[in-house]
Protein backbone atom coordinates (compact mmCIF):
# COMPACT_ATOMS: atom_id res chain seq x y z
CA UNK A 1 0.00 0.00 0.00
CA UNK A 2 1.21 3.34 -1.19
CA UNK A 3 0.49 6.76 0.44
CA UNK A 4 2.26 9.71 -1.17
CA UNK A 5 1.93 12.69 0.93
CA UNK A 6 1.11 13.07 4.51
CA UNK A 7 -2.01 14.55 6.82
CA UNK A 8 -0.42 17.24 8.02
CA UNK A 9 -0.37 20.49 6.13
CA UNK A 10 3.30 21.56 6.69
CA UNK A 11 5.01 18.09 5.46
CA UNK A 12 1.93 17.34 2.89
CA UNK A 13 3.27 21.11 1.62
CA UNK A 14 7.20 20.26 1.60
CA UNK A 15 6.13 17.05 -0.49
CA UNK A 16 4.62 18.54 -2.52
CA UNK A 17 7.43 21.46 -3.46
CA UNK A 18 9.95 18.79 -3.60
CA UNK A 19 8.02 16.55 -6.19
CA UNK A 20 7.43 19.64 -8.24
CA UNK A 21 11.15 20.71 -8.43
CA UNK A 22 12.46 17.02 -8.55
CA UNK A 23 9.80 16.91 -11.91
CA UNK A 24 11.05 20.74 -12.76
CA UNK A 25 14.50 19.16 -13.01
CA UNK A 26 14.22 16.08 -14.55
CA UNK A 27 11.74 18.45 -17.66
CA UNK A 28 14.70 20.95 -17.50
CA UNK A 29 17.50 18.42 -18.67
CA UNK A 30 14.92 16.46 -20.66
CA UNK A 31 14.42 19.98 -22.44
CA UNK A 32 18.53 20.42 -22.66
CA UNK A 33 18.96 16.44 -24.23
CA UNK A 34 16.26 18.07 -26.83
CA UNK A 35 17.92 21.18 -27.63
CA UNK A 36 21.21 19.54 -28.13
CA UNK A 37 19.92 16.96 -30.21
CA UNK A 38 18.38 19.83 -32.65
CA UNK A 39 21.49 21.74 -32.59
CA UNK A 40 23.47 18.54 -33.88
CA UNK A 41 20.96 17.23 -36.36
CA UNK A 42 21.25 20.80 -38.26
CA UNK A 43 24.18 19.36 -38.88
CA UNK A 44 22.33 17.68 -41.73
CA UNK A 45 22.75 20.64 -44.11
CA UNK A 46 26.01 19.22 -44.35
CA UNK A 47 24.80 15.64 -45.98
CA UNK A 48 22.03 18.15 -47.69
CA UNK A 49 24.74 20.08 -49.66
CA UNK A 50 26.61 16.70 -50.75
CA UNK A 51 23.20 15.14 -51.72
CA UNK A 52 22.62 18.19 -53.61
CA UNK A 53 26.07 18.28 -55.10
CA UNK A 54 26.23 14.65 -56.04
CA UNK A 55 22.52 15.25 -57.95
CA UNK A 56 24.16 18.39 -59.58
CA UNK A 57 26.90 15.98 -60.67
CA UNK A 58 24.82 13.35 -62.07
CA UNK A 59 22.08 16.00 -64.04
CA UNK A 60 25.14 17.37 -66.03
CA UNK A 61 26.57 13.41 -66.63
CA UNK A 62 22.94 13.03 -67.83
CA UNK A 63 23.13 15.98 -69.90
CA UNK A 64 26.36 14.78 -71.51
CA UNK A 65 25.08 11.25 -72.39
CA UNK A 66 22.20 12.35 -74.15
CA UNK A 67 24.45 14.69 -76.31
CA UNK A 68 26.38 12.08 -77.11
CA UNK A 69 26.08 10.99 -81.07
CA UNK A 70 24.96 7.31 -81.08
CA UNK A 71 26.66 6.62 -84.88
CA UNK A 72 30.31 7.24 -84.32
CA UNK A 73 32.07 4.01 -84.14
CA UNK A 74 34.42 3.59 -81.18
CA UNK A 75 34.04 7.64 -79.83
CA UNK A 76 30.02 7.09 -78.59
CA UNK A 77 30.58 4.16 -76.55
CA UNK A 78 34.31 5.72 -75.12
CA UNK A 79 32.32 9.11 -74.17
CA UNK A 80 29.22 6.97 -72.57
CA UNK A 81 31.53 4.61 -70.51
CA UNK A 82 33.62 7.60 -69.51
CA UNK A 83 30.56 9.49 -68.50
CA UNK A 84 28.98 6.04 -66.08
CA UNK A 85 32.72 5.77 -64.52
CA UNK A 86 32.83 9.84 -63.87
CA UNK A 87 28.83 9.56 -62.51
CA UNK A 88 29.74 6.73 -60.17
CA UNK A 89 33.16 8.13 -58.86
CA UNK A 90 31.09 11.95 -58.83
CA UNK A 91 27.71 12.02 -58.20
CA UNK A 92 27.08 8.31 -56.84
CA UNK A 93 29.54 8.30 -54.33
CA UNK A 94 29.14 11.60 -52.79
CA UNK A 95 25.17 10.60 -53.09
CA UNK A 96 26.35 7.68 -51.00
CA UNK A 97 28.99 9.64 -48.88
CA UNK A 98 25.78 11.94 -47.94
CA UNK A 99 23.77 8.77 -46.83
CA UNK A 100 26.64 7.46 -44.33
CA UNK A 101 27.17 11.43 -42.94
CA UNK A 102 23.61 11.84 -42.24
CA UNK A 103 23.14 8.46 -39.85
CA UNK A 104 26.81 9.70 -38.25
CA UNK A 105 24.80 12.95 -37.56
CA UNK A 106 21.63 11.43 -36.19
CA UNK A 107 23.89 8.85 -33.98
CA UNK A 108 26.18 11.82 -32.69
CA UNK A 109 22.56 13.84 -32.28
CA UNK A 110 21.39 10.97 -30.07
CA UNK A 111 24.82 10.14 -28.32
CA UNK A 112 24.67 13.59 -27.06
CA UNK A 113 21.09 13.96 -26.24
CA UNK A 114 21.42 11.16 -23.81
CA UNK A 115 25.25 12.27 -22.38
CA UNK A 116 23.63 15.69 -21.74
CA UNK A 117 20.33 14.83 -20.13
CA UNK A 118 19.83 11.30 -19.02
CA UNK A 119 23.04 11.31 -15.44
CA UNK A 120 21.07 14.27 -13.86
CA UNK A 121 17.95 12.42 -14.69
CA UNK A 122 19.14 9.12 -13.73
CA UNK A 123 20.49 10.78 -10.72
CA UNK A 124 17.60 12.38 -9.33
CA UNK A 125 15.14 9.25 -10.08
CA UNK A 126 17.31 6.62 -8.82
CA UNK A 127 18.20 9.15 -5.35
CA UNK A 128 14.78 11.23 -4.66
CA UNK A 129 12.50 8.87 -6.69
CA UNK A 130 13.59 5.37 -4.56
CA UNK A 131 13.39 8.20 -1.48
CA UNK A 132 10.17 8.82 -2.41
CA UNK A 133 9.02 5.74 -3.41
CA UNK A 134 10.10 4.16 0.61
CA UNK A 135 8.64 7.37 1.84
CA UNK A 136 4.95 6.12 0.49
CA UNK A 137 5.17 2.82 1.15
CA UNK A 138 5.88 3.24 4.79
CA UNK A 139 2.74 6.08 5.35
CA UNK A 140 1.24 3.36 2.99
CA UNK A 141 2.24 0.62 5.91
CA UNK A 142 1.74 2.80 8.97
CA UNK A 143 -2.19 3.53 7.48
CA UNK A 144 -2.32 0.16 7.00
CA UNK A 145 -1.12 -0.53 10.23
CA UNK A 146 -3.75 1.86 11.94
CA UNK A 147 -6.59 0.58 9.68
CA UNK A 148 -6.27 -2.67 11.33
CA UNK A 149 -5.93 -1.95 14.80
CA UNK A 150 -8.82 0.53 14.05
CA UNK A 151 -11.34 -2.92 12.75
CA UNK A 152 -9.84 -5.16 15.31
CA UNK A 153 -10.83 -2.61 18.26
CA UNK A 154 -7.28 -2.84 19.70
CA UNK A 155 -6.70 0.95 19.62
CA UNK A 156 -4.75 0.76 22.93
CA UNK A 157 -2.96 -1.99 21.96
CA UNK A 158 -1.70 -0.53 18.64
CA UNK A 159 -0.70 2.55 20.41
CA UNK A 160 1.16 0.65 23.34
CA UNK A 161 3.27 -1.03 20.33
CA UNK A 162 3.94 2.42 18.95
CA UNK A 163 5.06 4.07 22.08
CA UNK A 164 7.59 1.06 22.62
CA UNK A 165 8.70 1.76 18.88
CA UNK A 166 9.08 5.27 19.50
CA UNK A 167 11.37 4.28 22.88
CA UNK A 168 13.72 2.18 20.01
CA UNK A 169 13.71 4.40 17.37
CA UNK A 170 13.61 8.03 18.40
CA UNK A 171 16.32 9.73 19.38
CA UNK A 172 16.68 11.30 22.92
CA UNK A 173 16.02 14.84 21.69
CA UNK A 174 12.95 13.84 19.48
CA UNK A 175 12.04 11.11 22.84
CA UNK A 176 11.87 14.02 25.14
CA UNK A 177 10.46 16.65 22.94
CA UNK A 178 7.33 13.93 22.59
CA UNK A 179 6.86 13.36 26.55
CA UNK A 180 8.58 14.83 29.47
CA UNK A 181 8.99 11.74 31.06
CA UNK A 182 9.11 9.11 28.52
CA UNK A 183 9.90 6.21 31.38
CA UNK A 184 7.13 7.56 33.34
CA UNK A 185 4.50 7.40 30.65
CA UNK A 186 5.20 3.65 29.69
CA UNK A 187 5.10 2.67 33.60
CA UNK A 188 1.94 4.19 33.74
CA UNK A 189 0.36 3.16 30.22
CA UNK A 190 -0.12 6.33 28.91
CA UNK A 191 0.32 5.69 25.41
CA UNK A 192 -0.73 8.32 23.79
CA UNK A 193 2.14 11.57 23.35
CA UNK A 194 5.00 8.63 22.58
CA UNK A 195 1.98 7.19 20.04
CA UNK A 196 1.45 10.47 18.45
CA UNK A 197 4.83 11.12 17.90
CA UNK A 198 5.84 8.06 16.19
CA UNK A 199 2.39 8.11 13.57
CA UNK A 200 3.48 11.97 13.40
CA UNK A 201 7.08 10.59 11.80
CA UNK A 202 5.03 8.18 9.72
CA UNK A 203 2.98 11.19 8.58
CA UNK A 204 -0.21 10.03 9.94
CA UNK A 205 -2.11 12.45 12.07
CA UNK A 206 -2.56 11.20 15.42
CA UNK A 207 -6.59 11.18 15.20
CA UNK A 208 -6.69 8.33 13.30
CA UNK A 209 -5.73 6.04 15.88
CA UNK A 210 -8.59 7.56 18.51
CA UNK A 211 -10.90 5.04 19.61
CA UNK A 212 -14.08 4.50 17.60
CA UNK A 213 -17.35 5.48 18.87
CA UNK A 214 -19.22 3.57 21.24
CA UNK A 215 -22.43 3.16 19.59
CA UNK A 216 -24.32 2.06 23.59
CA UNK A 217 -22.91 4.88 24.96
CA UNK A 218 -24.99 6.82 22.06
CA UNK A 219 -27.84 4.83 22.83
CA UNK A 220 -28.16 5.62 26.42
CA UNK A 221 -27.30 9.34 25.98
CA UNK A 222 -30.47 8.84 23.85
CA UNK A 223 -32.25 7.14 26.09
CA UNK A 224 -31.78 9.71 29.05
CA UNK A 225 -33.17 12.14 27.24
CA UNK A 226 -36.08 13.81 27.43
CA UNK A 227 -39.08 12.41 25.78
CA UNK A 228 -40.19 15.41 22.66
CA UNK A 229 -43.34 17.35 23.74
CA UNK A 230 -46.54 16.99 22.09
C-alpha cells in the first residue's frame, strides 16, 4: 500500500514542493537532451549540400550522355563509358557519402542527447524517486497498520506497540520533545504523546488512531433524554 503525501499540512506542503522541483529538473534536462539533439541534427545541411552536389553531378553526366552521337564508331561508346565511370566516382559516391554522414549525424545527435540529459535524470530518479518511493510505502504501511488496529478494536494496543517503537527508534532529543517523562509514561500506560509522535514521523495524524465510537454509549445518551413534547 502506497500513500504519497502526509495529513499534516506543513510536510503534505514540503512534499509537494519537492516533487514539483524534482519533476522541474528532470523536464529541465529532458528539455537540454532536446535542444542539443536539434542543434546537432542541423548538422544535416552538411549531408544536404553533398546530396545536392552529387545530384548536380549526375544531371550534367545526364546531360552529356544524351548529347552524345549514337553513330560514331568507337568515340560514342568511349564518351558513354567515360561518362557512367565519372557519374559513379562523382555524383554516386558523394550521393552515398551523404547517406553514411547523415546516420553519423543522427547517432552523434542521439549520443549527445542522452550524455547531456539522461546522469542528472538518472540521478535524481534513482536518489529522490527510490526516497520517495520508501517514503509512500511506509505512510502506505503505517495507514495500513492503523486501519487494522482501528477494525480489530485494539486501539490501545496498537498505540502501546507504537510508544515502545518510538522508545527504540527516536532519538533522545525527538524522545523528550514527545513526553517529558518518557519512562514515566510507559510505567503508567499512557500511550498516547510517545503514540502520536511516532504516527506523526510516519505522517499520519494522530486522530486516526482515537478510539471509535461507542455506539451504547450513544444509545443511552439517547435514552436519558427527554421524551419530545406533544
Amino acid at each position: 500500500m502506497l500513500k504519497f503525501y502526509p495529513d499534516r499540512r506543513l510536510p503534505q506542503l514540503r512534499r509537494i514542493v519537492q516533487d514539483t522541483l524534482a519533476i522541474v529538473w528532470i523536464a529541465f534536462w529532458a528539455f537540454a537532451g532536446w535542444i542539443t539533439y536539434q542543434t546537432v541534427m542541423a548538422l544535416e545541411v552538411i549531408a544536404d549540400g553533398l546530396r545536392d552536389t552529387g545530384r548536380t553531378f549526375n544531371d550534367w553526366l545526364a546531360a552529356f550522355r544524351n548529347s552524345v552521337p549514337r553513330n560514331v564508331p568507337y568515340l560514342s561508346d568511349w564518351l558513354l563509358r567515360t561518362a557512367g565511370d565519372l557519374q559513379r566516382h562523382t555524383g554516386d559516391s558523394l550521393i552515398s557519402l551523404s547517406a553514411t554522414v547523415r546516420q553519423d549525424i543522427f547517432e552523434l545527435a542521439i549520443a549527445l542527447a542522452l550524455f547531456v540529459a539522461l546522469p542528472p535524470i538518472l540521478y535524481v530518479v534513482l536518489t529522490y524517486g527510490v526516497w520517495r518511493y520508501k517514503d509512500a510505502r511506509e505512510m502506505g504501511s503505517a495507514l495500513a497498520f492503523v486501519r487494522v488496529a482501528q477494525r480489530s478494536g485494539r486501539v490501545q494496543e496498537a498505540k502501546a506497540l507504537l510508544a515502545y517503537r518510538a522508545l527504540a527508534t527516536l532519538n533522545f532529543t525527538q524522545l523528550m520533545k514527545a513526553s517529558k517523562d518518557p519512562v514515566g509514561d510507559i510505567a503508567n500506560r499512557d500511550y498516547d504523546r510517545l503514540a502520536k509522535a511516532m504516527l506523526e514521523r510516519a505522517g499520519l495524524d494522530p486522530w486516526r488512531l482515537a478510539p471509535p465510537a461507542d455506539p451504547s454509549r450513544k444509545l443511552l445518551a439517547s435514552e436519558s433524554g427527554q421524551a419530545p413534547a406533544r
